[in-house]
N, C-alpha and C. Protein backbone atom coordinates (compact mmCIF):
# COMPACT_ATOMS: atom_id res chain seq x y z
N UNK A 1 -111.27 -37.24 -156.82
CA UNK A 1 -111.01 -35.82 -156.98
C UNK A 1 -109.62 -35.50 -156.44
N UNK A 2 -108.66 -34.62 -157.23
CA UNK A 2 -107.85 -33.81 -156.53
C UNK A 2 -107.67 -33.00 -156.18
N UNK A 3 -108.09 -33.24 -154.84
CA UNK A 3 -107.87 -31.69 -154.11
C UNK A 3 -106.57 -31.44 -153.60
N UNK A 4 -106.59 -29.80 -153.58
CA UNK A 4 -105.15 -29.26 -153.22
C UNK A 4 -105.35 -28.13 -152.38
N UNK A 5 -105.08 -28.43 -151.17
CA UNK A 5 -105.08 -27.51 -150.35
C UNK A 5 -103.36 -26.85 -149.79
N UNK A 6 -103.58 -25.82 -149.78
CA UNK A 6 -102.53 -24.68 -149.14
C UNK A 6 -102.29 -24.94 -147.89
N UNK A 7 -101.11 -24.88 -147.36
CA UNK A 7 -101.12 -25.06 -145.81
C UNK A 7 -99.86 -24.19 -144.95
N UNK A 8 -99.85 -23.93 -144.10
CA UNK A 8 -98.89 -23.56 -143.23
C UNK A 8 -98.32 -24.40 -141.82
N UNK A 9 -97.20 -25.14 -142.07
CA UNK A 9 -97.05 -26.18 -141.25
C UNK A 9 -95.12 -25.69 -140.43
N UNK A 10 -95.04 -26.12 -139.23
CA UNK A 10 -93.93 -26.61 -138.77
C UNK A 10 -93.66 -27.72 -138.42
N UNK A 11 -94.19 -28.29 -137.24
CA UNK A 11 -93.61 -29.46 -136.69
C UNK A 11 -94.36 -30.43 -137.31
N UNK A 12 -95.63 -30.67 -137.58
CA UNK A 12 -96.31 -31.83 -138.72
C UNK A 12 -97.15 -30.78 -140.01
N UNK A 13 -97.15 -32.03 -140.61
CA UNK A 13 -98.08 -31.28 -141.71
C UNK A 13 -99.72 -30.97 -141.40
N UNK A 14 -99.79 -29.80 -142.10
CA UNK A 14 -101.04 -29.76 -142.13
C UNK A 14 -101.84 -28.95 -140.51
N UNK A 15 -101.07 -27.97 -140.03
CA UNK A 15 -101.16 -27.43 -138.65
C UNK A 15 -102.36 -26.47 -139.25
N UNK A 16 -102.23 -25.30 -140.29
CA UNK A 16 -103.22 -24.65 -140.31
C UNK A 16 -103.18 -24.12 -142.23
N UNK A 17 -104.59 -24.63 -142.66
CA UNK A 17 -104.65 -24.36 -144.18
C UNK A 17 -104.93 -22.67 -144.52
N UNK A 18 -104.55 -22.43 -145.53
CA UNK A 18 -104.40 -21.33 -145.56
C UNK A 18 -104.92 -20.79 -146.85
N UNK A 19 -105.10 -21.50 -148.13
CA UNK A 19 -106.08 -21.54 -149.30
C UNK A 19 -106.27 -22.81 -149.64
N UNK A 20 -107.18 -22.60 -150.71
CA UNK A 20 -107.39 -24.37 -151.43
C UNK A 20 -107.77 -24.31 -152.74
N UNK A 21 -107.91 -24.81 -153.74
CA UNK A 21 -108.39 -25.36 -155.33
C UNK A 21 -109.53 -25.55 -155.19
N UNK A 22 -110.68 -25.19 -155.76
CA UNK A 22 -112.33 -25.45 -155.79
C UNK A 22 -112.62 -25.18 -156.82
N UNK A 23 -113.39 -26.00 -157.93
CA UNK A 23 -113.38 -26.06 -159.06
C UNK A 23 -113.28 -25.33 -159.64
N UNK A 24 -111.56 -25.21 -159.76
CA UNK A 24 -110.65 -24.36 -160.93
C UNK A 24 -110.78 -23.31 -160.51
N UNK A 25 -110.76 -22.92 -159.07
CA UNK A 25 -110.73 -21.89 -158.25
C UNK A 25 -109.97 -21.88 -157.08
N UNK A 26 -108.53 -20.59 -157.04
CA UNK A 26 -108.26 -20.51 -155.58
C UNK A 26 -108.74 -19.90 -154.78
N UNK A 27 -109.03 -20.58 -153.48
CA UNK A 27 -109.94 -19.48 -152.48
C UNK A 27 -109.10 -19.60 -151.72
N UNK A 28 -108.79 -17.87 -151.14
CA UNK A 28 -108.01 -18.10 -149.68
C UNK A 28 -108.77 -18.06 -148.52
N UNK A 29 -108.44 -18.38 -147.64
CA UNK A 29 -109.06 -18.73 -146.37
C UNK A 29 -109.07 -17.10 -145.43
N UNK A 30 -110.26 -16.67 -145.07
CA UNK A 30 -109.72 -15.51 -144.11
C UNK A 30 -110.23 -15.92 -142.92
N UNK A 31 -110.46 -17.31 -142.21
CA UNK A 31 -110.62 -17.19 -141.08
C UNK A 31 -111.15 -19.10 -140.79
N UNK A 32 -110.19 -19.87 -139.92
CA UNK A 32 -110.51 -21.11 -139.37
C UNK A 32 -111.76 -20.76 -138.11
N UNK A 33 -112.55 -21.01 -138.72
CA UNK A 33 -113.64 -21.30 -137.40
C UNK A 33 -114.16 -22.27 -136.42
N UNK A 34 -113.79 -23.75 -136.75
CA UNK A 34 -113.36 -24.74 -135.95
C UNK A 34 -112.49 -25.87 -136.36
N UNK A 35 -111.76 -26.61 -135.59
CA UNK A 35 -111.25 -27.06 -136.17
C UNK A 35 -111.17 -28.43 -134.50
N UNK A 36 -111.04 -30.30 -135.52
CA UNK A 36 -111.01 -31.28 -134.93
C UNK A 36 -110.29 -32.02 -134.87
N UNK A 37 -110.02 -33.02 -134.47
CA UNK A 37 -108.91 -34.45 -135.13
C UNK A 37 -110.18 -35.57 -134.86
N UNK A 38 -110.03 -36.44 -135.94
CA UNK A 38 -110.85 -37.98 -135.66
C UNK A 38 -109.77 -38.87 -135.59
N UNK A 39 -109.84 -40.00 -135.24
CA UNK A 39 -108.32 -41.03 -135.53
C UNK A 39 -108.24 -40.75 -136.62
N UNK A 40 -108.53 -40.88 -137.74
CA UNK A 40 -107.57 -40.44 -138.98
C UNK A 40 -107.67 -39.62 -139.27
N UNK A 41 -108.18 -38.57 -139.26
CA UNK A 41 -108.41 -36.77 -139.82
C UNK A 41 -107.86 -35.73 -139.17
N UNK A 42 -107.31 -34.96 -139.78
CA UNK A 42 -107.67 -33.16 -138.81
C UNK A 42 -108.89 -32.80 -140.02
N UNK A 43 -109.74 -31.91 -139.11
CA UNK A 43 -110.53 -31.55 -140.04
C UNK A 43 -110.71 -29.89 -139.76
N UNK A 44 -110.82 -29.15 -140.58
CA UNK A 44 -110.93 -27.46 -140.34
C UNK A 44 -112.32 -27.25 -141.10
N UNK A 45 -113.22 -26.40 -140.16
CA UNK A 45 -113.96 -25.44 -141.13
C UNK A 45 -113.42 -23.98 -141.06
N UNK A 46 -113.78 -23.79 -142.27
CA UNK A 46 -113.32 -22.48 -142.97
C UNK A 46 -113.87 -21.38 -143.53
N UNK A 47 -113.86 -20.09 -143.26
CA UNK A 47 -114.50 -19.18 -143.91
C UNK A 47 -113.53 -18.83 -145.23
N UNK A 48 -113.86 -18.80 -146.34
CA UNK A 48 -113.34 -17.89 -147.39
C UNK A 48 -113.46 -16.31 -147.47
N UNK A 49 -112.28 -15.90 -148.72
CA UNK A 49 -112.58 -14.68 -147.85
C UNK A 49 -113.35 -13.70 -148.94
N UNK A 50 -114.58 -14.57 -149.69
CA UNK A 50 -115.76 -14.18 -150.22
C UNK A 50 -116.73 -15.02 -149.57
N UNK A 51 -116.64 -15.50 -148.21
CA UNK A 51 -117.80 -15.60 -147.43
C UNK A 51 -118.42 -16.74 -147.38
N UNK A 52 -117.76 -17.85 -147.76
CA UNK A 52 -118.58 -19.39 -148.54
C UNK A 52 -117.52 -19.88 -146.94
N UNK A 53 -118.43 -21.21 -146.63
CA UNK A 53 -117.85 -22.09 -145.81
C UNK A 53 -117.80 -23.32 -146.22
N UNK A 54 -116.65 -23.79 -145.70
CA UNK A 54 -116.26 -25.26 -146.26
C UNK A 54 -115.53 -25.99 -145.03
N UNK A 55 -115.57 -27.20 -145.50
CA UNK A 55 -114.77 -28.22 -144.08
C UNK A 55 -113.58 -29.14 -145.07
N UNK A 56 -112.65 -28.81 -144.69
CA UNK A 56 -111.31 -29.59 -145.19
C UNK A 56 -110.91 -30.31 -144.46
N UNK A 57 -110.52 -31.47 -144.69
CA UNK A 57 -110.33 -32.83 -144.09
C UNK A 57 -109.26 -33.53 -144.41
N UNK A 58 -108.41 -33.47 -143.91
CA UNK A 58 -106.83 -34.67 -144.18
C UNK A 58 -106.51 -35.24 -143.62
N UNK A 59 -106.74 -36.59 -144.34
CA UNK A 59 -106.76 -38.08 -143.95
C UNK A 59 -104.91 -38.33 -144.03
N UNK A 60 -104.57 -38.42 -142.57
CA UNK A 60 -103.44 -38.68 -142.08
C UNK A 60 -102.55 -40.27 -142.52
N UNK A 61 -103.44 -40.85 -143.09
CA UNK A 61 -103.52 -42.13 -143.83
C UNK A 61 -103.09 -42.03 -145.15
N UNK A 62 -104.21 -41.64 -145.85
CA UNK A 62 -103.69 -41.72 -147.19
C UNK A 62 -103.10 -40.41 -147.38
N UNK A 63 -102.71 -39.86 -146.84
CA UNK A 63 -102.53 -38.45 -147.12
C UNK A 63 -102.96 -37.69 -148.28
N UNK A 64 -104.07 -37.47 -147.76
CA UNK A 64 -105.28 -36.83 -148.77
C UNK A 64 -106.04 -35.80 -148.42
N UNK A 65 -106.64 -34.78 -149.25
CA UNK A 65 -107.31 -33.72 -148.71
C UNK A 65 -109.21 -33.91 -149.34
N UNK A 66 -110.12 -34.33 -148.48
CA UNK A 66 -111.38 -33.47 -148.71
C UNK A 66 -111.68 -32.38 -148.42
N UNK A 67 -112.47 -32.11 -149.72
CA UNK A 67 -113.26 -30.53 -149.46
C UNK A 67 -114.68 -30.35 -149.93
N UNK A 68 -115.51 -30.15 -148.30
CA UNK A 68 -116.91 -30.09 -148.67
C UNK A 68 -117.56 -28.44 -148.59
N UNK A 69 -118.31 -28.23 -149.39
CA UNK A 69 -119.36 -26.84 -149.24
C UNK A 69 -119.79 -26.70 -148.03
N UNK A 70 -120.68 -26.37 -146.99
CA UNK A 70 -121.52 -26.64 -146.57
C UNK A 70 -122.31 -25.30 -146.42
């Protein structure tokens, strides 16, 4: 899958996402509600700002974005 997430970055990429692509849909983000690093990930969950939550994940590796429902 290609995902495409929106972001707002200075000093590295990927500091704080800000919309994303969901099937053939942009959703903007109105609110990070947690957010992690794993050795290879930052990962954010996210409120949209029609109310759906999701966890975006970029793999610092391949430089890649997942995006799950939950």
């Amino acid at each position: 899958m290609n995902d495409q997430v929106f972001c707002q970055s200075s000093s590295e990429y990927a500091e704080r996402p800000t919309a994303f692509e969901w099937e053939g849909n942009r959703l903007e983000i109105a609110k990070i509600l947690n957010r992690w690093r794993t050795p290879q990930k930052k990962v954010f969950q996210v409120l949209t700002t029609d109310e759906r939550l999701f966890v975006l994940g970029y793999n610092e590796t391949t430089e890649s974005w997942e995006i799950d429902q939950e």
